[in-house]
C-alpha atoms as a PDB file:
ATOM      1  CA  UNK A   1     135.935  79.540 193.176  1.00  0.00           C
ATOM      2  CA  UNK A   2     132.266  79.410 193.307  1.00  0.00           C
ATOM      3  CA  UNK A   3     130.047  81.129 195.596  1.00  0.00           C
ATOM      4  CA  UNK A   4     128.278  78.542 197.877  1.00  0.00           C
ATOM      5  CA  UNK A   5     125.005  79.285 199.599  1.00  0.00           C
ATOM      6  CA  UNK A   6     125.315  79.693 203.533  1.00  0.00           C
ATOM      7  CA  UNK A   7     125.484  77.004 205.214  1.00  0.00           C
ATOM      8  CA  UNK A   8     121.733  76.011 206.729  1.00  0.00           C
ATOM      9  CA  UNK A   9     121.777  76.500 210.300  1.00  0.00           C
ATOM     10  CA  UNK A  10     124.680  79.086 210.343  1.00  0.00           C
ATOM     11  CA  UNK A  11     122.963  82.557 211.897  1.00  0.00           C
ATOM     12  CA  UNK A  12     124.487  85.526 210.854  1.00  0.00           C
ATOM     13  CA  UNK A  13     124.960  86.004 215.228  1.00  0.00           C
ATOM     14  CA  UNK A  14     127.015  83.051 214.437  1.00  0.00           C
ATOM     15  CA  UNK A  15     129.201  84.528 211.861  1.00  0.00           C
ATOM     16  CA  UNK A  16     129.368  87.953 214.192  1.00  0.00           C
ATOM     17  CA  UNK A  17     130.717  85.801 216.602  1.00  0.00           C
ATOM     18  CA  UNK A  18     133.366  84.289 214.324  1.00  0.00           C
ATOM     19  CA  UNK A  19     134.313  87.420 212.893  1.00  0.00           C
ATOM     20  CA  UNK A  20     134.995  88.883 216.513  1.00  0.00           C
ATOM     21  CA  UNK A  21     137.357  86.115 217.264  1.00  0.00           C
ATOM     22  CA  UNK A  22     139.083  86.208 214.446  1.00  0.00           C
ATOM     23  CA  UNK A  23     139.468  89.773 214.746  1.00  0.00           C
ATOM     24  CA  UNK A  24     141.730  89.449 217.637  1.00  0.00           C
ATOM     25  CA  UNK A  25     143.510  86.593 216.313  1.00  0.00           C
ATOM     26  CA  UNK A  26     144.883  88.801 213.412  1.00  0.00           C
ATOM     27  CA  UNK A  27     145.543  91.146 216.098  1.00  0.00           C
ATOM     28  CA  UNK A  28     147.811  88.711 218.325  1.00  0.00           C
ATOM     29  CA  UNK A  29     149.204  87.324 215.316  1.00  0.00           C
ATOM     30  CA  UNK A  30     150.529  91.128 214.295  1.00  0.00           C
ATOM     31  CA  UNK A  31     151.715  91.350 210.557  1.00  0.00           C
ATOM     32  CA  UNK A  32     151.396  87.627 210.505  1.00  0.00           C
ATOM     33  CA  UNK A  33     147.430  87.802 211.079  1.00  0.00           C
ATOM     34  CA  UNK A  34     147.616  89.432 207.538  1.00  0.00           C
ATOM     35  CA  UNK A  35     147.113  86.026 206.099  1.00  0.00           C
ATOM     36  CA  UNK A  36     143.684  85.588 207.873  1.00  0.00           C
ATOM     37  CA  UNK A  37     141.874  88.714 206.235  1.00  0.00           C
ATOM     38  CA  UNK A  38     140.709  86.620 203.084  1.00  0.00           C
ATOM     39  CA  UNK A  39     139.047  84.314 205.743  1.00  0.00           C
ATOM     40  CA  UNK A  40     137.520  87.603 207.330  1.00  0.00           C
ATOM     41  CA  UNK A  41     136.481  88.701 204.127  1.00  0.00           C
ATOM     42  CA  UNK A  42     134.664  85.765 203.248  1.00  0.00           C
ATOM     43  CA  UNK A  43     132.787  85.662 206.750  1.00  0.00           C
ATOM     44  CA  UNK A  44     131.722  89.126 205.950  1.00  0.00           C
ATOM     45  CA  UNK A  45     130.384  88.437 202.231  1.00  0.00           C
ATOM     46  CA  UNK A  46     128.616  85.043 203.852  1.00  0.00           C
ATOM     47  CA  UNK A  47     127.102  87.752 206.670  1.00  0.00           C
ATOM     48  CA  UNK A  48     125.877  89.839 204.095  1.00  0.00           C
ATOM     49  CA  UNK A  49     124.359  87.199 202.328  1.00  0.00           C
ATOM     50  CA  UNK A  50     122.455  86.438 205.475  1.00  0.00           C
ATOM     51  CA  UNK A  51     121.528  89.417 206.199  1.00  0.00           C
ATOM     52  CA  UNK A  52     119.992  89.734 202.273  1.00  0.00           C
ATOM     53  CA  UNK A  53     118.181  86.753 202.392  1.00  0.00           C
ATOM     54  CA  UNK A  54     117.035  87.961 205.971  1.00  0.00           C
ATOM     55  CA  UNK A  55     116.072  91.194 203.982  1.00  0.00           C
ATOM     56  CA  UNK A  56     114.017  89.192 201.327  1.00  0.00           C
ATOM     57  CA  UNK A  57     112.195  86.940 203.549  1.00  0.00           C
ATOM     58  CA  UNK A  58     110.710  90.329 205.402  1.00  0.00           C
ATOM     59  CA  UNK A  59     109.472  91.980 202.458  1.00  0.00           C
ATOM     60  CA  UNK A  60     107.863  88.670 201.336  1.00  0.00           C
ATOM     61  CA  UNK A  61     106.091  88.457 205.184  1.00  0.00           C
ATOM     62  CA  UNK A  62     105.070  91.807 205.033  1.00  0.00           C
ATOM     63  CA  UNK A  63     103.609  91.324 201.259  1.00  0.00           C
ATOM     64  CA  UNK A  64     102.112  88.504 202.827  1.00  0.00           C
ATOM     65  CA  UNK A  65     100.348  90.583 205.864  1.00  0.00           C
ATOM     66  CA  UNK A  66      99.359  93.284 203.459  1.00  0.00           C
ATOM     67  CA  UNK A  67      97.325  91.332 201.186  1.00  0.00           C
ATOM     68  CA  UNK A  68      95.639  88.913 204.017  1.00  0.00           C
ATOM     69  CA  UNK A  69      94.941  91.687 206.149  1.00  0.00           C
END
């Protein structure tokens, strides 16, 4: 399967949020919830995608500030 980019719009509070309620949905569904965690997983790789890009977009602002002073 091929890595998509995050959807636009999508914040990575957004994705926190997700990944809280789905947390306690594979806790109420006990050894069942088992067959969410590749759904968790991928809301954790798209948060850390976020976050990256979030990363990126700082150090190009703050290159930005440096050289315009």
């Amino acid at each position: 399967m091929r890595h998509q980019p995050p959807t636009p719009g999508i914040s990575a509070a957004d994705i926190e949020r997700a990944l809280d309620r789905l947390a306690l949905s594979i806790r109420a569904f006990g050894p069942r919830g088992r067959q969410l965690l590749p759904l968790y997983s991928r809301l954790e790789d798209e948060l850390a995608t976020i976050r990256s890009a979030d990363e990126v977009m700082a150090k190009v602002l703050a290159r930005l500030e440096r050289r315009d002073g």
